[in-house]
C-alpha atoms as a PDB file:
ATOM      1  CA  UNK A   1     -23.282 -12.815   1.246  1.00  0.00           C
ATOM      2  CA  UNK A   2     -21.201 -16.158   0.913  1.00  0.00           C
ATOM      3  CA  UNK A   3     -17.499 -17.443   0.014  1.00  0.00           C
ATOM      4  CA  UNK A   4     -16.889 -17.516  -3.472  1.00  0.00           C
ATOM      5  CA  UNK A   5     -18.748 -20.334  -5.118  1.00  0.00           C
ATOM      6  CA  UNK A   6     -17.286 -23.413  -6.240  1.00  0.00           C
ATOM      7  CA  UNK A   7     -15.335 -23.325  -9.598  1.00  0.00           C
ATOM      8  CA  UNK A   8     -17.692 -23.363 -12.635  1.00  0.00           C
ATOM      9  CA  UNK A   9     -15.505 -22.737 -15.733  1.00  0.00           C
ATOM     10  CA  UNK A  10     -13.237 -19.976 -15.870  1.00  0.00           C
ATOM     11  CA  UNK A  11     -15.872 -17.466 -14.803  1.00  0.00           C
ATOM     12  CA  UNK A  12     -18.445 -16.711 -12.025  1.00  0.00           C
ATOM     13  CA  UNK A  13     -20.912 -14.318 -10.724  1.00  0.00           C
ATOM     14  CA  UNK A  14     -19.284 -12.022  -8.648  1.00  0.00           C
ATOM     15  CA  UNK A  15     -20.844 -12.314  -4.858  1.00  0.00           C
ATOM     16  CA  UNK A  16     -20.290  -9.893  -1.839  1.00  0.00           C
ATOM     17  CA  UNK A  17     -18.260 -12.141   0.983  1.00  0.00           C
ATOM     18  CA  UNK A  18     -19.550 -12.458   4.079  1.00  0.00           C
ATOM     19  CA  UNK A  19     -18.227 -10.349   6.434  1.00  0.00           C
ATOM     20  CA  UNK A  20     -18.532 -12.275   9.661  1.00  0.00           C
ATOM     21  CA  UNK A  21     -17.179 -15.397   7.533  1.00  0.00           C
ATOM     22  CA  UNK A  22     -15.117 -17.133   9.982  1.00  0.00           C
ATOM     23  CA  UNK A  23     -10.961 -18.121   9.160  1.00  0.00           C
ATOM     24  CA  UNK A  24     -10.636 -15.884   6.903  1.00  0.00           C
ATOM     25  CA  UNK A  25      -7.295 -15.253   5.627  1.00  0.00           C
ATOM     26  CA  UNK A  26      -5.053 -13.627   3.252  1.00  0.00           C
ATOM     27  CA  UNK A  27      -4.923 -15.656  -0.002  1.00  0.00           C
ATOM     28  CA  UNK A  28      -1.634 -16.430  -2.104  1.00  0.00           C
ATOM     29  CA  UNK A  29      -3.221 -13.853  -4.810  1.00  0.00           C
ATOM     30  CA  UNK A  30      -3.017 -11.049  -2.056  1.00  0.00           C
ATOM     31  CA  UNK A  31       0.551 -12.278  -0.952  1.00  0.00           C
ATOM     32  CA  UNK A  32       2.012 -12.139  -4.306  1.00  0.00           C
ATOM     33  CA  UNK A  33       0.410  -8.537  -4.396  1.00  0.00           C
ATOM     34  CA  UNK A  34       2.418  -7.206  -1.653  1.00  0.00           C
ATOM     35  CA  UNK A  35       5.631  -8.698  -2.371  1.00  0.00           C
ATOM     36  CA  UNK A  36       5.159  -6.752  -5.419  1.00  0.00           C
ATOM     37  CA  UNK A  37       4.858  -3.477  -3.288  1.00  0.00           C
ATOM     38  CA  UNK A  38       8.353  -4.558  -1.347  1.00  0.00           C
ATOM     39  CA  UNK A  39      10.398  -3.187  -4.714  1.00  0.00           C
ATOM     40  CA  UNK A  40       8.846   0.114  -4.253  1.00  0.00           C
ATOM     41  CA  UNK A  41       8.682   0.463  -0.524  1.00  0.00           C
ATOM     42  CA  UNK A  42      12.342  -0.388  -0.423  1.00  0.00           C
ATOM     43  CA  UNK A  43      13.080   2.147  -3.677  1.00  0.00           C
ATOM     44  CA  UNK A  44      11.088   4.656  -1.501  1.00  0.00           C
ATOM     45  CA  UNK A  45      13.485   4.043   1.566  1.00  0.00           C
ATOM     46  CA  UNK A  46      16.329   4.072  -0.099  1.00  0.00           C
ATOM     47  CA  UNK A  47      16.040   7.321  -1.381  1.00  0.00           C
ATOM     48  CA  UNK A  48      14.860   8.982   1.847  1.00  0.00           C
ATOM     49  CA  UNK A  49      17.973   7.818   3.411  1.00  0.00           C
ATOM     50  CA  UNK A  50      20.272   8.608   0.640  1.00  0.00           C
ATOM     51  CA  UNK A  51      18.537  12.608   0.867  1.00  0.00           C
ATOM     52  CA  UNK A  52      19.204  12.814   4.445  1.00  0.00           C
ATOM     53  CA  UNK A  53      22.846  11.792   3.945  1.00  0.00           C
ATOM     54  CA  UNK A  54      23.348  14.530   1.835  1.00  0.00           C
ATOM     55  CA  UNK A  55      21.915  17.067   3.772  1.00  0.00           C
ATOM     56  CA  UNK A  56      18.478  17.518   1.503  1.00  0.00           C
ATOM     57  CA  UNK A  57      16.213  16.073   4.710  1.00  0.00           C
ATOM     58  CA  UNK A  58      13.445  18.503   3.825  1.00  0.00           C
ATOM     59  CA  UNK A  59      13.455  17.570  -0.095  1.00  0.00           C
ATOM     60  CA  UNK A  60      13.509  14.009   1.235  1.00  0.00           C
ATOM     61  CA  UNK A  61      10.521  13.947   3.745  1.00  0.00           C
ATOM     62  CA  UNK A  62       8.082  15.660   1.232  1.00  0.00           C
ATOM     63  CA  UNK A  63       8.876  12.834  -2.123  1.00  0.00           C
ATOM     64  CA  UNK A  64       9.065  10.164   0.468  1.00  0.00           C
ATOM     65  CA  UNK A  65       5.895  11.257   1.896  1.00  0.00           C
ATOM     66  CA  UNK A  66       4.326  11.962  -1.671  1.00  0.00           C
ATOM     67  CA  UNK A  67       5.538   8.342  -2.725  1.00  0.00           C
ATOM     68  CA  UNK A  68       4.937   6.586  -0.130  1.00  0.00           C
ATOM     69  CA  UNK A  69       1.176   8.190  -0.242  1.00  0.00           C
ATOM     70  CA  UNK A  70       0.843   6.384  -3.757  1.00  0.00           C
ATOM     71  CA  UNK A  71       1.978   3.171  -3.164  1.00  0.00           C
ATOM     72  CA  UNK A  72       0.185   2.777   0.202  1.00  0.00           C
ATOM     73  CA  UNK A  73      -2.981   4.292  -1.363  1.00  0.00           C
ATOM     74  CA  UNK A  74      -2.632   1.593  -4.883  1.00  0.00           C
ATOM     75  CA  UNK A  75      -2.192  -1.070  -2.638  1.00  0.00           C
ATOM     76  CA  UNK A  76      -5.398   0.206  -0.499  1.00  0.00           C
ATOM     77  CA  UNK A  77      -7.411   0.035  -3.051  1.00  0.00           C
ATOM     78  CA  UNK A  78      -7.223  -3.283  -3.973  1.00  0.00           C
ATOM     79  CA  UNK A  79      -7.438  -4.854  -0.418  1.00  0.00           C
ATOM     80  CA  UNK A  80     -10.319  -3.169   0.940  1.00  0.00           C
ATOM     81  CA  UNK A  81     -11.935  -4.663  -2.695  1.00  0.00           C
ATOM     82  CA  UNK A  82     -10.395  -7.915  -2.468  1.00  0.00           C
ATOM     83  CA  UNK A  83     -12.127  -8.096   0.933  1.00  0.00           C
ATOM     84  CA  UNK A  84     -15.234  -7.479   0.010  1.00  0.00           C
ATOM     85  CA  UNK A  85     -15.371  -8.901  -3.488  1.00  0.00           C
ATOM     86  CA  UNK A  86     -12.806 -11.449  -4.480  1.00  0.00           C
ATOM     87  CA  UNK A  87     -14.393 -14.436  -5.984  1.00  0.00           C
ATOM     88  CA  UNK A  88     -10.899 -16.162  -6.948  1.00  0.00           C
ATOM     89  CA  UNK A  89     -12.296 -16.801 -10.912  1.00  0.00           C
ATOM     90  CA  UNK A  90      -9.738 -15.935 -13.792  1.00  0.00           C
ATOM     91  CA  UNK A  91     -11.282 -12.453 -14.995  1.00  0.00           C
ATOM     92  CA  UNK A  92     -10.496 -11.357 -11.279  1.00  0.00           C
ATOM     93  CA  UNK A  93      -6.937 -13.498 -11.066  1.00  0.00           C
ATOM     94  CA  UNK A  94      -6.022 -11.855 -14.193  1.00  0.00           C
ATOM     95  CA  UNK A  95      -7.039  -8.326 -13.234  1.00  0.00           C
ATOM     96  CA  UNK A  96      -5.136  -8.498 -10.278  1.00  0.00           C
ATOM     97  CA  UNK A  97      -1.992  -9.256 -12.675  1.00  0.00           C
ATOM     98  CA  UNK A  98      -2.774  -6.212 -14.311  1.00  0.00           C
ATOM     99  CA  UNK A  99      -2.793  -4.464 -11.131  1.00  0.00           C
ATOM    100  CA  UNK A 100       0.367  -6.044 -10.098  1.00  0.00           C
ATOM    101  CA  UNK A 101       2.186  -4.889 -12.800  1.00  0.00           C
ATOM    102  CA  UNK A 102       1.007  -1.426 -12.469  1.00  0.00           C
ATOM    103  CA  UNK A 103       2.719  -1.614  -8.935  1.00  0.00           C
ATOM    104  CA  UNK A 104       6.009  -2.465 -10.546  1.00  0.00           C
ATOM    105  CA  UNK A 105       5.978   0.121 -13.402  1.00  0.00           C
ATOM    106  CA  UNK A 106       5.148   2.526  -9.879  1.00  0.00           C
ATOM    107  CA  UNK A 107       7.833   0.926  -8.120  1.00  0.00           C
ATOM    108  CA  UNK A 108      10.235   1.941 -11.350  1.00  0.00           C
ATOM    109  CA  UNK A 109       9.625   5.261 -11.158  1.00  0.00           C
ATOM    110  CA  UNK A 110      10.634   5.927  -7.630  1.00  0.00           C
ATOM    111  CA  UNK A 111      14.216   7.203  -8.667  1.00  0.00           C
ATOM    112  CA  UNK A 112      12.712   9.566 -11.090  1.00  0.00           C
ATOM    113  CA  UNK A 113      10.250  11.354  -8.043  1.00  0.00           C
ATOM    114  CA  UNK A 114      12.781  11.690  -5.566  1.00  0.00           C
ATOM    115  CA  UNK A 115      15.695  13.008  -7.908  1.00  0.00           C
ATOM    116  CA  UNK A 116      13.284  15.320 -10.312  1.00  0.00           C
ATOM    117  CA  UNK A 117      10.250  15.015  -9.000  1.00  0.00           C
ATOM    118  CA  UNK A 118       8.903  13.653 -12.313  1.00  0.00           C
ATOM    119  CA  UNK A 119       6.205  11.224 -11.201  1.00  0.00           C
ATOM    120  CA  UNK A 120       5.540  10.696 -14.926  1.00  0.00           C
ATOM    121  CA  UNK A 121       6.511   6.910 -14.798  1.00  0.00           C
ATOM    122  CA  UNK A 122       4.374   6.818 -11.431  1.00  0.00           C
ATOM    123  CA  UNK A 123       1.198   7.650 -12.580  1.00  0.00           C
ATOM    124  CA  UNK A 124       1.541   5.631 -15.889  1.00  0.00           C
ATOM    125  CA  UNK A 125       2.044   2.585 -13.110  1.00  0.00           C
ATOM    126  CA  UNK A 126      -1.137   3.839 -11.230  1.00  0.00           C
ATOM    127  CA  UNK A 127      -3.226   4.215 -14.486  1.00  0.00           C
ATOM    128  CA  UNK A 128      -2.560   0.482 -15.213  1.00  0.00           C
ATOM    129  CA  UNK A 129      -3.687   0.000 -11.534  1.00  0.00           C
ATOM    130  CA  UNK A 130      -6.817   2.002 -11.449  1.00  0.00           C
ATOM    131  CA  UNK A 131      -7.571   0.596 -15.104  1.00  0.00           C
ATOM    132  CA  UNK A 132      -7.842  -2.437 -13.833  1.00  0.00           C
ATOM    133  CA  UNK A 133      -9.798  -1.665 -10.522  1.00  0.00           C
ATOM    134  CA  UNK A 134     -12.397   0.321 -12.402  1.00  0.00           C
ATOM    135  CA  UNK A 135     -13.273  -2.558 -14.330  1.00  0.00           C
ATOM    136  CA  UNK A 136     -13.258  -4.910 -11.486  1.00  0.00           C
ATOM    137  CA  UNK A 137     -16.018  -2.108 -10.031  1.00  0.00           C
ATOM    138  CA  UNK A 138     -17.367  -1.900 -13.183  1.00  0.00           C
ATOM    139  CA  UNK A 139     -18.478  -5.684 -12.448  1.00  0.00           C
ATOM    140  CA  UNK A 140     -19.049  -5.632  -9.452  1.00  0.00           C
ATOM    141  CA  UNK A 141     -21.609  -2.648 -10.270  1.00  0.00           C
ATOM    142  CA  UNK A 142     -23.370  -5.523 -13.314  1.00  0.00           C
ATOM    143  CA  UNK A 143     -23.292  -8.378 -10.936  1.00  0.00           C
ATOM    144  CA  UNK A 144     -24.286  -7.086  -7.707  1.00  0.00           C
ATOM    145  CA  UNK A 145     -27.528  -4.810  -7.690  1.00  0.00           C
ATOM    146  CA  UNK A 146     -27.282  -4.231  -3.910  1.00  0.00           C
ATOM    147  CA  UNK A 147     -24.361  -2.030  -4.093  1.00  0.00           C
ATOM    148  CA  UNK A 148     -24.841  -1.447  -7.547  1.00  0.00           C
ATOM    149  CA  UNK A 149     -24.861   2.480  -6.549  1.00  0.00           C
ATOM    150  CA  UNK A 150     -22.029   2.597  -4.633  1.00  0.00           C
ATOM    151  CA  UNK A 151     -19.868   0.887  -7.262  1.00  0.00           C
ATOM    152  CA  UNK A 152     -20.934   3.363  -9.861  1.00  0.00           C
ATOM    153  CA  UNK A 153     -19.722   5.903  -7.257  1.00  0.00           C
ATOM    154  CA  UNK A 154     -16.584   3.955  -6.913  1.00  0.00           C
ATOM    155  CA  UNK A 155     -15.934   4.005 -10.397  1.00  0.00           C
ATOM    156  CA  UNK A 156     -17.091   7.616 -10.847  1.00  0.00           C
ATOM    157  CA  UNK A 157     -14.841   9.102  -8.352  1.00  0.00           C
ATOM    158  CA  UNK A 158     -12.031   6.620  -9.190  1.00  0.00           C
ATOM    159  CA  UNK A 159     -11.892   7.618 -12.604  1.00  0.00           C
ATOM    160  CA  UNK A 160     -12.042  11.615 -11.781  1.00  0.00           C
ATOM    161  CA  UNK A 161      -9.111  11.355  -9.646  1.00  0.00           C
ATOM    162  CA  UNK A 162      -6.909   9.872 -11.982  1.00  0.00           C
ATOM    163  CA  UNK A 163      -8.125  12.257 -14.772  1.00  0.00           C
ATOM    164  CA  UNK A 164      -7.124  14.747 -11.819  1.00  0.00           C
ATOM    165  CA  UNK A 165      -3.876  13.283 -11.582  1.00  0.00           C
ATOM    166  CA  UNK A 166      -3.184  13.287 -14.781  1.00  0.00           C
ATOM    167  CA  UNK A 167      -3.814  16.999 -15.635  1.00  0.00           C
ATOM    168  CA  UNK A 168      -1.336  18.014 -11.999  1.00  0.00           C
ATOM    169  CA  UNK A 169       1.272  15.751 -12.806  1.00  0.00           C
ATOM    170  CA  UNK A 170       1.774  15.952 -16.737  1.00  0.00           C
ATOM    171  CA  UNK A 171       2.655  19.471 -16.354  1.00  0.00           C
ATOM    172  CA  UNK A 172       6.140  20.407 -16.040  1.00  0.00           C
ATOM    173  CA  UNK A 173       5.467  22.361 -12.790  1.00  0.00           C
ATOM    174  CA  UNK A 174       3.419  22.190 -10.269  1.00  0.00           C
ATOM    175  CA  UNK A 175       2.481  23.607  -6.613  1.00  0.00           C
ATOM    176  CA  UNK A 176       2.429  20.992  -3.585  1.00  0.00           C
ATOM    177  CA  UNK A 177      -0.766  22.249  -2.389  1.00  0.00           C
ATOM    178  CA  UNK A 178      -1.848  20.567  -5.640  1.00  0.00           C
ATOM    179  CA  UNK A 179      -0.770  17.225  -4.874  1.00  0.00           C
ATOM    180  CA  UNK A 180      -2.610  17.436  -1.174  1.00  0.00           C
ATOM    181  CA  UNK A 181      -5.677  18.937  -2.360  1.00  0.00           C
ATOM    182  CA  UNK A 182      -5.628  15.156  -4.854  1.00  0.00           C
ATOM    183  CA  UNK A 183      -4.559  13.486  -1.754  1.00  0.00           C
ATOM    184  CA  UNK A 184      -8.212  14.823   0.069  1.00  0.00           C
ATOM    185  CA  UNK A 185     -10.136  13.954  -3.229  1.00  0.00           C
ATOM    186  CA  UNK A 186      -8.644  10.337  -3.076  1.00  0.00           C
ATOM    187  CA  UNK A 187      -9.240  10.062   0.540  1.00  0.00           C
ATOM    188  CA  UNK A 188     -12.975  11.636  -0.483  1.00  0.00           C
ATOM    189  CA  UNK A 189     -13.906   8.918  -2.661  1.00  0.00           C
ATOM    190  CA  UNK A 190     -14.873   5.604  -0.432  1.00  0.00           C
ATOM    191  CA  UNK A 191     -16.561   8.391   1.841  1.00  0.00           C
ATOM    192  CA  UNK A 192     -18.578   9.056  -0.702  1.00  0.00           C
ATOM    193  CA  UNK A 193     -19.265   6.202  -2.017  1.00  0.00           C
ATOM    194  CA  UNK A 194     -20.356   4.112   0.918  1.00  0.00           C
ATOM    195  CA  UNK A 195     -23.039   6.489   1.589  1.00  0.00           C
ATOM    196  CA  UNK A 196     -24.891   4.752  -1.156  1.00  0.00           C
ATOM    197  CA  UNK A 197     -24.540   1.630   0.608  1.00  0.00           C
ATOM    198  CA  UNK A 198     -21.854  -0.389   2.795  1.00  0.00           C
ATOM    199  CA  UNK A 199     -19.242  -3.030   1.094  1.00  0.00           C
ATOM    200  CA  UNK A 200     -19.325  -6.657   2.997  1.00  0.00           C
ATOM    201  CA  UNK A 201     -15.280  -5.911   3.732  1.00  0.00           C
ATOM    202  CA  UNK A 202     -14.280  -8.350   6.286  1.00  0.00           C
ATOM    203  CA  UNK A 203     -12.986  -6.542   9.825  1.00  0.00           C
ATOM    204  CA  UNK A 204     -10.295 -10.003  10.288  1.00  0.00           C
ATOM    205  CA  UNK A 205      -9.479  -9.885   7.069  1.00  0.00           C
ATOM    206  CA  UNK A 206      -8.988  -5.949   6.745  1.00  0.00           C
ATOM    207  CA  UNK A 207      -7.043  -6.017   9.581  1.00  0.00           C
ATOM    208  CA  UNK A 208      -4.566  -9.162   9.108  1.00  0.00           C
ATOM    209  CA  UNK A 209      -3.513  -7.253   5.595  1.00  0.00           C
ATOM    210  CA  UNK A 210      -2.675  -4.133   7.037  1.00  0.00           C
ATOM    211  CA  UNK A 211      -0.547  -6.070   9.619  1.00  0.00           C
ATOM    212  CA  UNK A 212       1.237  -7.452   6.795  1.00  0.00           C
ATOM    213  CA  UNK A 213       1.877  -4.614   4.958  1.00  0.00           C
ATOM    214  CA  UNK A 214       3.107  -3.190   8.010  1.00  0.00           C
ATOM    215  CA  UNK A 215       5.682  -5.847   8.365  1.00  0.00           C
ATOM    216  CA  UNK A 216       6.477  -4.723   4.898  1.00  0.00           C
ATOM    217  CA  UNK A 217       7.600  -1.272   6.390  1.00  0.00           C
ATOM    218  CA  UNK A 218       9.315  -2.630   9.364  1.00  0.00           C
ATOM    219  CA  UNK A 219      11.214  -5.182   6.845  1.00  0.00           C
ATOM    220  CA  UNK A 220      12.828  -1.703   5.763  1.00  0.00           C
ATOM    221  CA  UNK A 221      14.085  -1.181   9.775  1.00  0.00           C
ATOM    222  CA  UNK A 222      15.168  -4.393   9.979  1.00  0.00           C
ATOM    223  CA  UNK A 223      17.220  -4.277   6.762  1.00  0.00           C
ATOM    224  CA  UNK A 224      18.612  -1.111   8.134  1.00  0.00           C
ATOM    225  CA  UNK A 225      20.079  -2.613  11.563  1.00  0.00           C
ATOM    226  CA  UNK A 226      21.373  -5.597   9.023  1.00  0.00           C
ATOM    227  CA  UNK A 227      23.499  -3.073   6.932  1.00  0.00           C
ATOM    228  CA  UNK A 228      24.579  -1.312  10.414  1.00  0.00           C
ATOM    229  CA  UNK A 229      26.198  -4.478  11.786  1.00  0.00           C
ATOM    230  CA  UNK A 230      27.767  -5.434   8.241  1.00  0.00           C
ATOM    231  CA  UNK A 231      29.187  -1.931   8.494  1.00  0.00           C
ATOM    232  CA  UNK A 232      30.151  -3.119  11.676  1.00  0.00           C
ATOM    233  CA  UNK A 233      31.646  -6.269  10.943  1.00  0.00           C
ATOM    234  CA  UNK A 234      33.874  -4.532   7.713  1.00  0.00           C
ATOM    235  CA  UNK A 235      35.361  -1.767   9.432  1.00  0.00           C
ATOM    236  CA  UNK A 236      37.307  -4.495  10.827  1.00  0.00           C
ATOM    237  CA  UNK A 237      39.806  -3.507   8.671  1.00  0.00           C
ATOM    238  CA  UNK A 238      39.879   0.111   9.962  1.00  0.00           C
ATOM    239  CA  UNK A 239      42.632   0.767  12.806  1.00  0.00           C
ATOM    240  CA  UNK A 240      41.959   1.524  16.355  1.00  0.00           C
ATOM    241  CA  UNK A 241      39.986   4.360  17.408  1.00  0.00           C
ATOM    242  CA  UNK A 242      38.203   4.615  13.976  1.00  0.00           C
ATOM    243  CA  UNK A 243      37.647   0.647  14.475  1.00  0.00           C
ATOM    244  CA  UNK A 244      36.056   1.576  17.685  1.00  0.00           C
ATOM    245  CA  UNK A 245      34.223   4.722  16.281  1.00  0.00           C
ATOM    246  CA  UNK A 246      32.630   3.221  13.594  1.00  0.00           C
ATOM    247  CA  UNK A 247      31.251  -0.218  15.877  1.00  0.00           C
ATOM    248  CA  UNK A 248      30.288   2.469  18.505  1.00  0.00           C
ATOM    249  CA  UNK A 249      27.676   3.703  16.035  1.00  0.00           C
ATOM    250  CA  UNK A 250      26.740   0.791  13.925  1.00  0.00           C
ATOM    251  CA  UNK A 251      25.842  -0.771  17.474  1.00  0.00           C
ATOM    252  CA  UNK A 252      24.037   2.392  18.502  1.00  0.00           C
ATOM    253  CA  UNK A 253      21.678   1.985  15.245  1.00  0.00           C
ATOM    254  CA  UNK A 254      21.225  -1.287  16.350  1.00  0.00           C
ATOM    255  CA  UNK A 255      20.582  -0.654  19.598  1.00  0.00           C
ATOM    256  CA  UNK A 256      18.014   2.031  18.151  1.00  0.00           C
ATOM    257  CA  UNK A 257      15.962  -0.517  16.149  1.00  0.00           C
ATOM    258  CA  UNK A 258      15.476  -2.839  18.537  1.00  0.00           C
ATOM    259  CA  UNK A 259      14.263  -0.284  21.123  1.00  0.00           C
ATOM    260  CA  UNK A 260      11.273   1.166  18.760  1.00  0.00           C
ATOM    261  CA  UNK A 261      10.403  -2.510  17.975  1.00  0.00           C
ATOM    262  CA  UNK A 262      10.463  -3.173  21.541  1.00  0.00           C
ATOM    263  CA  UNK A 263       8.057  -0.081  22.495  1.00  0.00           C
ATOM    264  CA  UNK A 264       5.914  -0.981  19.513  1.00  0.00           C
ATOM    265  CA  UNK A 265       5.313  -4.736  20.754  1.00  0.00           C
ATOM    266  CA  UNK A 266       5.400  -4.118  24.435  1.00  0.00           C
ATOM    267  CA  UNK A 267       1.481  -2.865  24.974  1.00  0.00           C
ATOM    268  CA  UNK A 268       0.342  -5.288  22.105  1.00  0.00           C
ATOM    269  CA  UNK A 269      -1.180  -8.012  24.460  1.00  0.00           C
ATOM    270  CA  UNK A 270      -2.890  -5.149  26.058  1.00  0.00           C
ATOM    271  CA  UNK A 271      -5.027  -4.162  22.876  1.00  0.00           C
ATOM    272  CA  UNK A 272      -8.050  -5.392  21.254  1.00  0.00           C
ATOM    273  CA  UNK A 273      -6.929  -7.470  17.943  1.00  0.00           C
ATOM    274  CA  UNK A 274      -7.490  -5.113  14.865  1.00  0.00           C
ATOM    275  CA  UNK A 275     -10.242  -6.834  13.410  1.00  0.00           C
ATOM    276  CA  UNK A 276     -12.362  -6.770  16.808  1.00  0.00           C
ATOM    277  CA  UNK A 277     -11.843  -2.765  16.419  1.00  0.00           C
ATOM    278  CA  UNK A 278     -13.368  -2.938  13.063  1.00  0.00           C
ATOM    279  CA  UNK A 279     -16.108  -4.971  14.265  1.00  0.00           C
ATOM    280  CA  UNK A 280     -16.730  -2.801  16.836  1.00  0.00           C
ATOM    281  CA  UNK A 281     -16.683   0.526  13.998  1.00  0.00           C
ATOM    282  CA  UNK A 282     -17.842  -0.580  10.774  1.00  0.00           C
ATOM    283  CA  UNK A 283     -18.042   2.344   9.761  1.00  0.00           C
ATOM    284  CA  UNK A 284     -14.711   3.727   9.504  1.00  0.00           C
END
């Protein structure tokens, strides 16, 4: 297990990374990747809020939850690979374009799952995705013999999920208990497949992206205690007790945001850093 090789032409063997390789970081590649996922994160919050507005907070919670489920779960897919098996050469560069525009075409059909719970446009988005992650397994499965197994599982269950997905959700109706009993087969699959063998994903690395992608969420807070105090700062034009009314509350979401941030940062130089965890479970 090394760092990807120095360039040779515009392809190289794929090799598992070391997972105790030391700085390892995030590259621009896996940046650009989640700023993709921003679009549909912010889509997906959006729409919860506007359903609780209008009074529709248990419609709401269940699309949010099934949306947010497949955009965290895309984007999962490709970090825990990316960790383990990104050799930075242009078949993989240009596979993880592919990918990224899957996200966007899932991002696009956000509006469509909330308001009819067509996720039509969704899983055309996450066929692109898982296209493109099956073949990078596919490789990965040609290149590497030691894990050669568990990348055939990979690909295997990958593949049977989405033709799962595609017989639930091209129907016009279907039961929720559907879309969870998918949700367990998803979750099933890396199970399953690292029986055959463990991936070299890196615990640093592992742990740094899922930081980032939880700033990602908590972007969505922060943008929320932004609108609050414009709301504040244009009901200027409101008269007197309204004035008052409407500041009263803008300040109390405020006041709100900052207080979970607060208790989620306050016990933070207690803990272990994420990637020491990891270290410490490799197996999970």
């Amino acid at each position: 297990m090394t760092e990807p090789a120095a360039p040779q032409g515009w392809r190289r063997t794929i090799v598992a990374r070391d997972a105790r390789e030391q700085h390892r970081a995030a590259t621009p590649l896996e940046l650009l990747f989640d700023l993709c996922f921003v679009a549909a994160v912010a889509q997906a919050a959006a729409h919860l809020h506007h359903a609780v507005v209008v009074g529709h907070v248990g419609a709401g919670v269940t699309g949010y939850l099934m949306v947010f489920f497949a955009i965290w779960w895309a984007w999962v897919n490709f970090t825990w690979f990316a960790s383990a098996y990104d050799n930075d050469d242009v078949p993989y560069r240009l596979a993880t374009m592919v990918e990224i525009a899957g996200a966007l075409v899932i991002a696009a059909g956000v509006p469509r799952a909330f308001e009819s719970r067509d996720f039509v446009v969704i899983l055309l988005g996450y066929a692109v995705m898982r296209l493109a992650l099956v073949g990078q397994w596919v490789r990965v499965a040609v290149e590497v013999p030691a894990v050669r197994a568990t990348a055939l599982r990979f690909v295997a269950g990958l593949s049977v999920c989405m033709v799962g997905w595609a017989v639930l959700l091209l129907r016009p109706e279907w039961p929720a208990w559907a879309f969870v009993v998918m949700v367990a087969a998803e979750l099933a699959v890396p199970v399953w497949a690292e029986r055959a063998g463990r991936t070299s994903w890196h615990p640093g690395h592992v742990a740094e992206r899922y930081g980032l992608f939880t700033l990602i969420v908590l972007g969505e807070a922060i943008l929320a205690a932004t609108v609050a105090v414009q709301t504040a700062i244009d009901s200027r034009r409101m008269a007197g007790g309204l004035y008052v009314t409407r500041r009263g509350r803008a300040a109390d979401r405020v006041r709100d945001v900052v207080a979970v941030l607060r208790q989620a940062c306050s016990g933070v130089p207690e803990l272990q850093p994420g990637g020491v965890r990891l270290e410490l479970r490799p197996t999970t």
